[in-house]
C-alpha atoms as a PDB file:
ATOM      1  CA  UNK A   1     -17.798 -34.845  30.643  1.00  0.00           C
ATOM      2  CA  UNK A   2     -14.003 -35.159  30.910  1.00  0.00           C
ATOM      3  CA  UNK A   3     -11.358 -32.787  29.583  1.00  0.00           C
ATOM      4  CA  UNK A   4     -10.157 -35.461  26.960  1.00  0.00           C
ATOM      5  CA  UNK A   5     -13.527 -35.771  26.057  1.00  0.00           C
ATOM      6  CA  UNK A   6     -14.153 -31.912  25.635  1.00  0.00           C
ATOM      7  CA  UNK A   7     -11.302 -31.846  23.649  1.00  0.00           C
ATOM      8  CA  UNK A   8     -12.454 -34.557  21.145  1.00  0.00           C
ATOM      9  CA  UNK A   9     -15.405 -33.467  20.265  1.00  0.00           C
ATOM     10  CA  UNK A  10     -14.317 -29.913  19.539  1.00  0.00           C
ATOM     11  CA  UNK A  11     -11.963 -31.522  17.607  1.00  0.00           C
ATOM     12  CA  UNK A  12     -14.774 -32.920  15.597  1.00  0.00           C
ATOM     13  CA  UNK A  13     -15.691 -29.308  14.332  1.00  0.00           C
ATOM     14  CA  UNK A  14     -12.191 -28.570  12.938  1.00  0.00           C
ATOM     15  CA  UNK A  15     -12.001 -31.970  11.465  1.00  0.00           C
ATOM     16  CA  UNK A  16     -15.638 -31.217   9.688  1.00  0.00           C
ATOM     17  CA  UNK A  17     -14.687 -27.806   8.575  1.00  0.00           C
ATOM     18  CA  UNK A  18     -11.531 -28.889   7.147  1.00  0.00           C
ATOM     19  CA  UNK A  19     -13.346 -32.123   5.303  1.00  0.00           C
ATOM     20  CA  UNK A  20     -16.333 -29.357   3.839  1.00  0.00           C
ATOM     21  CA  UNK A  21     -12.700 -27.039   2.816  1.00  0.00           C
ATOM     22  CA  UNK A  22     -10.941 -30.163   0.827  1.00  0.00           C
ATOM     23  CA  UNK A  23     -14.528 -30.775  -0.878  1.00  0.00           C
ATOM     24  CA  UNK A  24     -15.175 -27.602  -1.781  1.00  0.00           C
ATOM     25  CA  UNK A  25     -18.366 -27.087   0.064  1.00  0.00           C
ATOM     26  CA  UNK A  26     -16.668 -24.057   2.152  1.00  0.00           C
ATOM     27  CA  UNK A  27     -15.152 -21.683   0.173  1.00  0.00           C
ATOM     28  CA  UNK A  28     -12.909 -18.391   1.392  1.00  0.00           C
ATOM     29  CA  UNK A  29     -16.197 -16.062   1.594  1.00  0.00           C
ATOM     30  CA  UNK A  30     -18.646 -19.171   2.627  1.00  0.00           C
ATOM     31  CA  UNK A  31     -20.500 -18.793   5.694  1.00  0.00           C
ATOM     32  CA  UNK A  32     -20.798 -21.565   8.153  1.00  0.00           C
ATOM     33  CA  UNK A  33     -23.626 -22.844   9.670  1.00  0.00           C
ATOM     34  CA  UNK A  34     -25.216 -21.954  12.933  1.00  0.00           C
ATOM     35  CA  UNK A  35     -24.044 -23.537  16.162  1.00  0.00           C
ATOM     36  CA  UNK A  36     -27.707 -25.396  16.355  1.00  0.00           C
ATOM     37  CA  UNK A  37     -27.442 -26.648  13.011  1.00  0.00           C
ATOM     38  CA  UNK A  38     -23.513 -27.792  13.638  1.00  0.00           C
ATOM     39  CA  UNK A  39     -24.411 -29.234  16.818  1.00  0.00           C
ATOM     40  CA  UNK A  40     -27.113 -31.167  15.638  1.00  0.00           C
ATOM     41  CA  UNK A  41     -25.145 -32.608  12.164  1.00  0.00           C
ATOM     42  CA  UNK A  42     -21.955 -33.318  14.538  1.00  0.00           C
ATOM     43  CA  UNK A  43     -24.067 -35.230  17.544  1.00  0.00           C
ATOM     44  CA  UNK A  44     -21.967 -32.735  19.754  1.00  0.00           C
ATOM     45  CA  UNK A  45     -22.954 -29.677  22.005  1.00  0.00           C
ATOM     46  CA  UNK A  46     -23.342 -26.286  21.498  1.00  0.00           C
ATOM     47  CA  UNK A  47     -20.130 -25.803  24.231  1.00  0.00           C
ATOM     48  CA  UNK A  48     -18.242 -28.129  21.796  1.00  0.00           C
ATOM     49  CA  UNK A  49     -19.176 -26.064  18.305  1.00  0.00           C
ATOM     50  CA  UNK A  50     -18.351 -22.871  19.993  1.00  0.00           C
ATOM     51  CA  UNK A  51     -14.717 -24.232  21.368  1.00  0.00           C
ATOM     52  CA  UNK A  52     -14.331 -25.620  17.950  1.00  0.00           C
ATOM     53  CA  UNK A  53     -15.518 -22.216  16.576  1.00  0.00           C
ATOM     54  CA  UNK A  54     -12.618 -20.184  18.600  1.00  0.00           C
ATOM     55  CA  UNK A  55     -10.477 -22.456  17.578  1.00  0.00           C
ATOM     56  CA  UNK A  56     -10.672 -21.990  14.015  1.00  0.00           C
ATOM     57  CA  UNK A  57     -11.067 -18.281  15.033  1.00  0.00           C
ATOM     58  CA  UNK A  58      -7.885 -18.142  16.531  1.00  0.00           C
ATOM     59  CA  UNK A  59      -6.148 -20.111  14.033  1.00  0.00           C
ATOM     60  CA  UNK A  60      -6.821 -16.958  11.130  1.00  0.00           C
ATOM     61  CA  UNK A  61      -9.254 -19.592   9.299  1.00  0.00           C
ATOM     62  CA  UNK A  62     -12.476 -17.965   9.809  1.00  0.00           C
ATOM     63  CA  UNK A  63     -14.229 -14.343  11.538  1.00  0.00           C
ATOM     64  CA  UNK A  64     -17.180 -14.066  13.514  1.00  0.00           C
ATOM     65  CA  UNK A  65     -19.560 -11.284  14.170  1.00  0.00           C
ATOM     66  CA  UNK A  66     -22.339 -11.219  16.670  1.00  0.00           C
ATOM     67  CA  UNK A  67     -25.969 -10.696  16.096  1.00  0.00           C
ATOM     68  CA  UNK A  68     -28.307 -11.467  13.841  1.00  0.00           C
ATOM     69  CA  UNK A  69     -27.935  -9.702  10.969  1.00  0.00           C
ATOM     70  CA  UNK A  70     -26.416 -10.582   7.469  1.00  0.00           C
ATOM     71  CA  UNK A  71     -22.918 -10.012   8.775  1.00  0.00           C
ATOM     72  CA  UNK A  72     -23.473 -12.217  11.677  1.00  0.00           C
ATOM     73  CA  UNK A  73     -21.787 -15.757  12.608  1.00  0.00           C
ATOM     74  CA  UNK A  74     -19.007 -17.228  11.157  1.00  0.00           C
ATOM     75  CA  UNK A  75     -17.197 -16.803   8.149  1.00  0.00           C
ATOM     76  CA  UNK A  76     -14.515 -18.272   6.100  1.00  0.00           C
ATOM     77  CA  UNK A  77     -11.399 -15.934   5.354  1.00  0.00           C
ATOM     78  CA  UNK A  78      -8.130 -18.097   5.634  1.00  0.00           C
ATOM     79  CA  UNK A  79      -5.810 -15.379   6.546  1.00  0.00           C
ATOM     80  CA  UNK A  80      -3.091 -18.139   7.188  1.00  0.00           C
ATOM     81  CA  UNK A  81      -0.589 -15.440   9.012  1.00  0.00           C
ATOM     82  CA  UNK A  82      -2.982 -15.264  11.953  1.00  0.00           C
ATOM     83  CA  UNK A  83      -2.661 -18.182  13.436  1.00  0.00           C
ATOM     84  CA  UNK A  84       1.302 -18.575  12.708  1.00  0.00           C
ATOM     85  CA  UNK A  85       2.178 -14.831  14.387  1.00  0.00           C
ATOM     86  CA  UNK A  86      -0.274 -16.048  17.203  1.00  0.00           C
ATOM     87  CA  UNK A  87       1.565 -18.954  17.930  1.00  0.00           C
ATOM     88  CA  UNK A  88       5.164 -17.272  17.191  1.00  0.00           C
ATOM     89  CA  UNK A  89       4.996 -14.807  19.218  1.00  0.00           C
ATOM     90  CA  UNK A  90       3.857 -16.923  22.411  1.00  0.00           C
ATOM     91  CA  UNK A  91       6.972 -19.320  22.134  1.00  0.00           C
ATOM     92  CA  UNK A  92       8.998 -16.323  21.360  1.00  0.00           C
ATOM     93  CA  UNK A  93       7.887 -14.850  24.896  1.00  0.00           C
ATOM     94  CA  UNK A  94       8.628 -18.502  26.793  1.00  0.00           C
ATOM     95  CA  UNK A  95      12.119 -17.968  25.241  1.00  0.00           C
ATOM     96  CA  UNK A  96      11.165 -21.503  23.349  1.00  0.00           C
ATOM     97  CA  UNK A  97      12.262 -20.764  20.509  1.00  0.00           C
ATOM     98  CA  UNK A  98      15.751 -19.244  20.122  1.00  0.00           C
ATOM     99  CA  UNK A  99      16.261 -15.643  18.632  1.00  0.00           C
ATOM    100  CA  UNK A 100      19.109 -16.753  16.874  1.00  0.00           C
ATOM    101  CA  UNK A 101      16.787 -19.296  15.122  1.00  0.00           C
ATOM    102  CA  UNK A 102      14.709 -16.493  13.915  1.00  0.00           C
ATOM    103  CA  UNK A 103      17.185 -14.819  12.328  1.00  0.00           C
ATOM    104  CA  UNK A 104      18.432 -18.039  10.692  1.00  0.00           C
ATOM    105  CA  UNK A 105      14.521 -17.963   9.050  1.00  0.00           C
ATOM    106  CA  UNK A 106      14.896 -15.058   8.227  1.00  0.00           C
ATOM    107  CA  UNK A 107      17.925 -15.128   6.664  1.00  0.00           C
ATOM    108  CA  UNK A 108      16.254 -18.233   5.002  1.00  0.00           C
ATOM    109  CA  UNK A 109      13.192 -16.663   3.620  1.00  0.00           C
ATOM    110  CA  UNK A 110      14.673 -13.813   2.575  1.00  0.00           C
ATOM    111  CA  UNK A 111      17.595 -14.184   0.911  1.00  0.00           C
ATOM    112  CA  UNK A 112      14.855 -16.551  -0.951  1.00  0.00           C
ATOM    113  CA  UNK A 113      12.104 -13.540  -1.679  1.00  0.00           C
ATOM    114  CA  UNK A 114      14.523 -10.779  -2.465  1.00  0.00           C
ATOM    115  CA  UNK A 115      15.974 -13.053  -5.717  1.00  0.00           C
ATOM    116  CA  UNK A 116      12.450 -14.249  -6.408  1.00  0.00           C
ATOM    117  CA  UNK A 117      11.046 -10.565  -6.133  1.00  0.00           C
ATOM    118  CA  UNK A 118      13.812  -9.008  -8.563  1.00  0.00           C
ATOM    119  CA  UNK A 119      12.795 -11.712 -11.063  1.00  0.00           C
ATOM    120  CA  UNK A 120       9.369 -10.932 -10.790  1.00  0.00           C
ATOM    121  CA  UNK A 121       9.731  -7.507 -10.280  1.00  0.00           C
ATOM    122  CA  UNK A 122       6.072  -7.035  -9.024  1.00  0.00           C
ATOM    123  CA  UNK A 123       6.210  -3.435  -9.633  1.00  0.00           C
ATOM    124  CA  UNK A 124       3.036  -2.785  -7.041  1.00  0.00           C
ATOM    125  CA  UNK A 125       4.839  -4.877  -4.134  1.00  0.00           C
ATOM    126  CA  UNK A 126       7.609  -2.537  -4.552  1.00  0.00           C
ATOM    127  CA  UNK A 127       6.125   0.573  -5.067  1.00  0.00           C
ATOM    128  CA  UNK A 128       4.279  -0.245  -1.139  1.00  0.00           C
ATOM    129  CA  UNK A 129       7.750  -1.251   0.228  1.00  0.00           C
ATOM    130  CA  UNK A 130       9.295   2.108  -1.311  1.00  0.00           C
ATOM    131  CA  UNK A 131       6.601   4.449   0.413  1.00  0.00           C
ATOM    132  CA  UNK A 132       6.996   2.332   3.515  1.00  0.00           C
ATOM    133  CA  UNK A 133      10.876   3.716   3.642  1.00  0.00           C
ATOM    134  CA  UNK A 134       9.492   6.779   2.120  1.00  0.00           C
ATOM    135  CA  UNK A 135       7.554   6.973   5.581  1.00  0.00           C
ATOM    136  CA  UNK A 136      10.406   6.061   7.831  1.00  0.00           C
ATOM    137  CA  UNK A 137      12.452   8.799   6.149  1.00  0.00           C
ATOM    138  CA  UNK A 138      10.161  11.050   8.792  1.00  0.00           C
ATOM    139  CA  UNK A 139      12.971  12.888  11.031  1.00  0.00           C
ATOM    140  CA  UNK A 140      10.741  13.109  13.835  1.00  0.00           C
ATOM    141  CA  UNK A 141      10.211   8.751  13.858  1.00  0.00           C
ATOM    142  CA  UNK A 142      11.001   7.071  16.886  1.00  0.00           C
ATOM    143  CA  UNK A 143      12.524   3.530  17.274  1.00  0.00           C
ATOM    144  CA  UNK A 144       9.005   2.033  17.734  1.00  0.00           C
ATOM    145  CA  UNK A 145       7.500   2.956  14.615  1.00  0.00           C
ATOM    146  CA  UNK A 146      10.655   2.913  12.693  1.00  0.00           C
ATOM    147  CA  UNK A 147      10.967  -0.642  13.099  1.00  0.00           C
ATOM    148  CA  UNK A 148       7.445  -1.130  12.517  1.00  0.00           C
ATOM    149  CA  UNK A 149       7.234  -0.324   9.246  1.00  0.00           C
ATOM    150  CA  UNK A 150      10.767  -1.968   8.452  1.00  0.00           C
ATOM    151  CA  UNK A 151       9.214  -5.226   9.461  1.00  0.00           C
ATOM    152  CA  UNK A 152       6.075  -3.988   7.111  1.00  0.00           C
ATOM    153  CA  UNK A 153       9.054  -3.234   4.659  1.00  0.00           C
ATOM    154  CA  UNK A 154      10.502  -6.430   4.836  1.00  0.00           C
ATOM    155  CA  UNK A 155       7.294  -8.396   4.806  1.00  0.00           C
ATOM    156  CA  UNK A 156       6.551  -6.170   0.893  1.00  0.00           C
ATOM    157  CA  UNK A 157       9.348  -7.664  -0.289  1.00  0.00           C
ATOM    158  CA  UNK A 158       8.181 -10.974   0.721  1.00  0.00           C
ATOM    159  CA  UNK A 159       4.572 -10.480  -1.384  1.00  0.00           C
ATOM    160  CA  UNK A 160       6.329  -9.263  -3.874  1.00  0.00           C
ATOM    161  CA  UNK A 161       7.639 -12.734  -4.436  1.00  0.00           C
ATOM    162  CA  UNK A 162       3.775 -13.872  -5.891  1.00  0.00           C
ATOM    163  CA  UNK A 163       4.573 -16.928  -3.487  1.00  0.00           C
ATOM    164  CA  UNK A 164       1.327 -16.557  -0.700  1.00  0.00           C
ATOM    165  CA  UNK A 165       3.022 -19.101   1.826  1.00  0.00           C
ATOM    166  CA  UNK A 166       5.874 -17.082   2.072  1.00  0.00           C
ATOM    167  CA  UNK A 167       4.684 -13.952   2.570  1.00  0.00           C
ATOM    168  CA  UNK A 168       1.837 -15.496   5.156  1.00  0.00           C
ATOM    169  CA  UNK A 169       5.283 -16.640   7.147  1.00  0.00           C
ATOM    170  CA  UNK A 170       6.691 -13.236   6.908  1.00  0.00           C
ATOM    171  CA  UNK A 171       4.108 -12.081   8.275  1.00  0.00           C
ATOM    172  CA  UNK A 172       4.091 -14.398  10.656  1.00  0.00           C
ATOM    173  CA  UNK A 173       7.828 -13.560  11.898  1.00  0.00           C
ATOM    174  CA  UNK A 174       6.821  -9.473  12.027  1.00  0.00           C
ATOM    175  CA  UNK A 175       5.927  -9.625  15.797  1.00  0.00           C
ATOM    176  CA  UNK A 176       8.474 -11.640  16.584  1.00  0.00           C
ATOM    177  CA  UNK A 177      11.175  -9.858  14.839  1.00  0.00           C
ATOM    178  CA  UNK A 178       9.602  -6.622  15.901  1.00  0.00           C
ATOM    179  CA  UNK A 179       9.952  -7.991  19.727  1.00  0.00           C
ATOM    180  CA  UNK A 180      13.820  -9.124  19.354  1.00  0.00           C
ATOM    181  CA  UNK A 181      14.515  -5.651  17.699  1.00  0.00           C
ATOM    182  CA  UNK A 182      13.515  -3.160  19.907  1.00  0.00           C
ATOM    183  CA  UNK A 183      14.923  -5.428  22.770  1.00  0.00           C
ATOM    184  CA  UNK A 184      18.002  -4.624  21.377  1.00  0.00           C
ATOM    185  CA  UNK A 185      17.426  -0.692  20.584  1.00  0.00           C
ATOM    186  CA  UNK A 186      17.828   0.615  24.010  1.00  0.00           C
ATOM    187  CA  UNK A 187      21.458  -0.471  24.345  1.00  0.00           C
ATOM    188  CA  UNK A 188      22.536   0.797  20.901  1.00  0.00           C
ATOM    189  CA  UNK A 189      24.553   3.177  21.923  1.00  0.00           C
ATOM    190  CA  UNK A 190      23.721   5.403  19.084  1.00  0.00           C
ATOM    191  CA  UNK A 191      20.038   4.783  17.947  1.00  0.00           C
ATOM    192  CA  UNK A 192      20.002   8.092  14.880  1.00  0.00           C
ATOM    193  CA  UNK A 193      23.715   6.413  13.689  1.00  0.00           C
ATOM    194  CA  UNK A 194      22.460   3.291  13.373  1.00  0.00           C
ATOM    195  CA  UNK A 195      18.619   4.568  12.267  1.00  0.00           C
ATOM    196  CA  UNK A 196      20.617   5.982   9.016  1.00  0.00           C
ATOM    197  CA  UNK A 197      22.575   3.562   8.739  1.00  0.00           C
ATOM    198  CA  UNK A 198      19.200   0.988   8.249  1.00  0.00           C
ATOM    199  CA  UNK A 199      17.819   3.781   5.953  1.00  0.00           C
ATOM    200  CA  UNK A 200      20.624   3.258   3.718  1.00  0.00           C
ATOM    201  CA  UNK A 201      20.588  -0.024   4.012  1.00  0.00           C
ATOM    202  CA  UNK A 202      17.027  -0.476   3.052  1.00  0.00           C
ATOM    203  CA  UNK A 203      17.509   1.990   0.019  1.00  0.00           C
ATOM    204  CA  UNK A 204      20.152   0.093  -1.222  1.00  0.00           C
ATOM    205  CA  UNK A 205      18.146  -2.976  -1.174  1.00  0.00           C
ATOM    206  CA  UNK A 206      14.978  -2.125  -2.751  1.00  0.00           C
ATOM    207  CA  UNK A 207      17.464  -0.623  -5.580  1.00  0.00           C
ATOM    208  CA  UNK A 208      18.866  -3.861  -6.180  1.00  0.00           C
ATOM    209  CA  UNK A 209      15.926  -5.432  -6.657  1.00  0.00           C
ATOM    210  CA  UNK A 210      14.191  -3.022  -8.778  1.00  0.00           C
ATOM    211  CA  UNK A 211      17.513  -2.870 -11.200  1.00  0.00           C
ATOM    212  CA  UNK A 212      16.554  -6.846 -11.285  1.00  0.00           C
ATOM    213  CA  UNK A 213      19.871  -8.296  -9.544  1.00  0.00           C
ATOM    214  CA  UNK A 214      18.450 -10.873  -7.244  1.00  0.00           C
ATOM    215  CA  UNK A 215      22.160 -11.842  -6.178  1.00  0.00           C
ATOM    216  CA  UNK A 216      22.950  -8.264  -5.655  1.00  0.00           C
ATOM    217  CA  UNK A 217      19.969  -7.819  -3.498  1.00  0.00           C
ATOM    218  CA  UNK A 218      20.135 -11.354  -1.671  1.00  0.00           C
ATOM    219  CA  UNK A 219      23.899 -10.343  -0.107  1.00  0.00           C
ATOM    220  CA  UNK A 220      22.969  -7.393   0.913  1.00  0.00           C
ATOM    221  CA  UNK A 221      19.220  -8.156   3.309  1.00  0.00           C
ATOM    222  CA  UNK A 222      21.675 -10.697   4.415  1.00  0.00           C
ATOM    223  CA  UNK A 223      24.430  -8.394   5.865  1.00  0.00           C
ATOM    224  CA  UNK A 224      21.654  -6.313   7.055  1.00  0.00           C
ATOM    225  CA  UNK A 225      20.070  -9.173   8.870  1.00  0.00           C
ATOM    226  CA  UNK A 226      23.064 -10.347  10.309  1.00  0.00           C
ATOM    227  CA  UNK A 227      25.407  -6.712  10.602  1.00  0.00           C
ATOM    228  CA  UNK A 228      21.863  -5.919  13.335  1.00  0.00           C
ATOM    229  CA  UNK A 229      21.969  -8.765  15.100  1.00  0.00           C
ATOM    230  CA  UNK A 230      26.101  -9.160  15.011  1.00  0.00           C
ATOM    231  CA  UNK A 231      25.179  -5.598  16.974  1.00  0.00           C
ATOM    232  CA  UNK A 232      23.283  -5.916  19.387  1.00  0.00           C
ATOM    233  CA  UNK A 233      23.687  -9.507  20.034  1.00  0.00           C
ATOM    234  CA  UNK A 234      23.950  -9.242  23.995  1.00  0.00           C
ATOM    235  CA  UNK A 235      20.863  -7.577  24.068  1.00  0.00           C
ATOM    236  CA  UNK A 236      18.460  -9.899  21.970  1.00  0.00           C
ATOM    237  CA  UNK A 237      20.000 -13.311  23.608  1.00  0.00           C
ATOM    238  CA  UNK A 238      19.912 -12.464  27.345  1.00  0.00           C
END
């Protein structure tokens, strides 16, 4: 059997799982049938179900678990991020997409969520994004985890928007922005300056948002966006 060929009829299990979705026979929580029974319904292989399977796997929409047991095969979860970081981050490393596009998203998205989230003021979003600065008030951080739970900060703001696509593409963008970040932290010439200076930053943010002023709060994540990039520009763009 050909490539092309292959490729079609693994195709045809994506294609049938997203038809049983749109009717409403899968649910989030459903689980799927077994690769027999697929192969049989779908007049395709075993090989092709399983392809089709990882597929699906890979693109956040379902999880499988071997065995035999209740918990085994696959199951639907949709977690949409999954398949979006997965393919972000692999352009990001082939230096197909552009760093300074990335920050242009961001800049996008969140100057978006920040106004959204001090209208909604989704008081358990922000009470997760305040103990993630809480956490990276630790003296003793280092860049790496620092910046971890920034992006984790920064992608709290986004849930607390209500809006599920939106946070799913924050998500999305946390590896990437992660990797452009700490590209950049090794030539700061002063990492603890500019550490407290992002504190602050942060802090300030979250404050404008939980006081409500969505204007307030959507200047400032955008000079912090931009003042960290304007920074360390030669670093995330060689």
């Amino acid at each position: 059997m050909s490539a092309d060929i292959r490729q079609r009829t693994h195709e045809l299990v994506v294609r049938h799982v997203e038809d049983e979705l749109r009717a409403g026979r899968l649910r989030v929580g459903s689980r799927m049938d077994g690769e027999r029974a697929l192969a049989e319904s779908l007049g395709v292989s075993r090989s092709s179900v399983r392809e089709g399977i990882r597929v699906l796997e890979a693109m956040g929409l379902i999880r499988t678990a071997v065995g035999s047991g209740p918990d085994s095969g696959a199951v639907v979860v949709a977690d949409a991020a999954v398949g979006m970081t997965s393919a972000l981050r692999l352009h990001l490393a082939s230096s197909s997409l552009p760093v300074e596009d990335i920050v242009q998203t961001r800049l996008l998205i969140e100057t978006w969520s920040v106004r959204e989230g001090a209208r909604r003021a989704d008081q358990a979003a922000l009470r997760i994004a305040g103990s993630l600065l809480d956490a990276a008030d630790d003296p003793d951080i280092d860049a790496e985890q620092f910046h971890l739970l920034d992006a984790e900060f920064h992608v709290a703001l986004a849930h607390a928007t209500g809006n599920d696509v939106v946070a799913a593409i924050m998500t999305s963008l946390r590896g990437a922005i992660h990797g452009y970040v700490m590209a950049a932290v090794p030539e700061l010439p002063d990492w603890p300056a500019m550490a407290r200076k992002l504190r602050r930053q942060h802090r300030n943010l979250l404050a404008a948002i939980q006081d409500g002023d969505g204007e307030r709060a959507a200047q400032l994540v955008e000079a912090h966006i931009n003042g960290f990039y304007r920074a360390t520009l030669p670093a995330v763009t060689r």
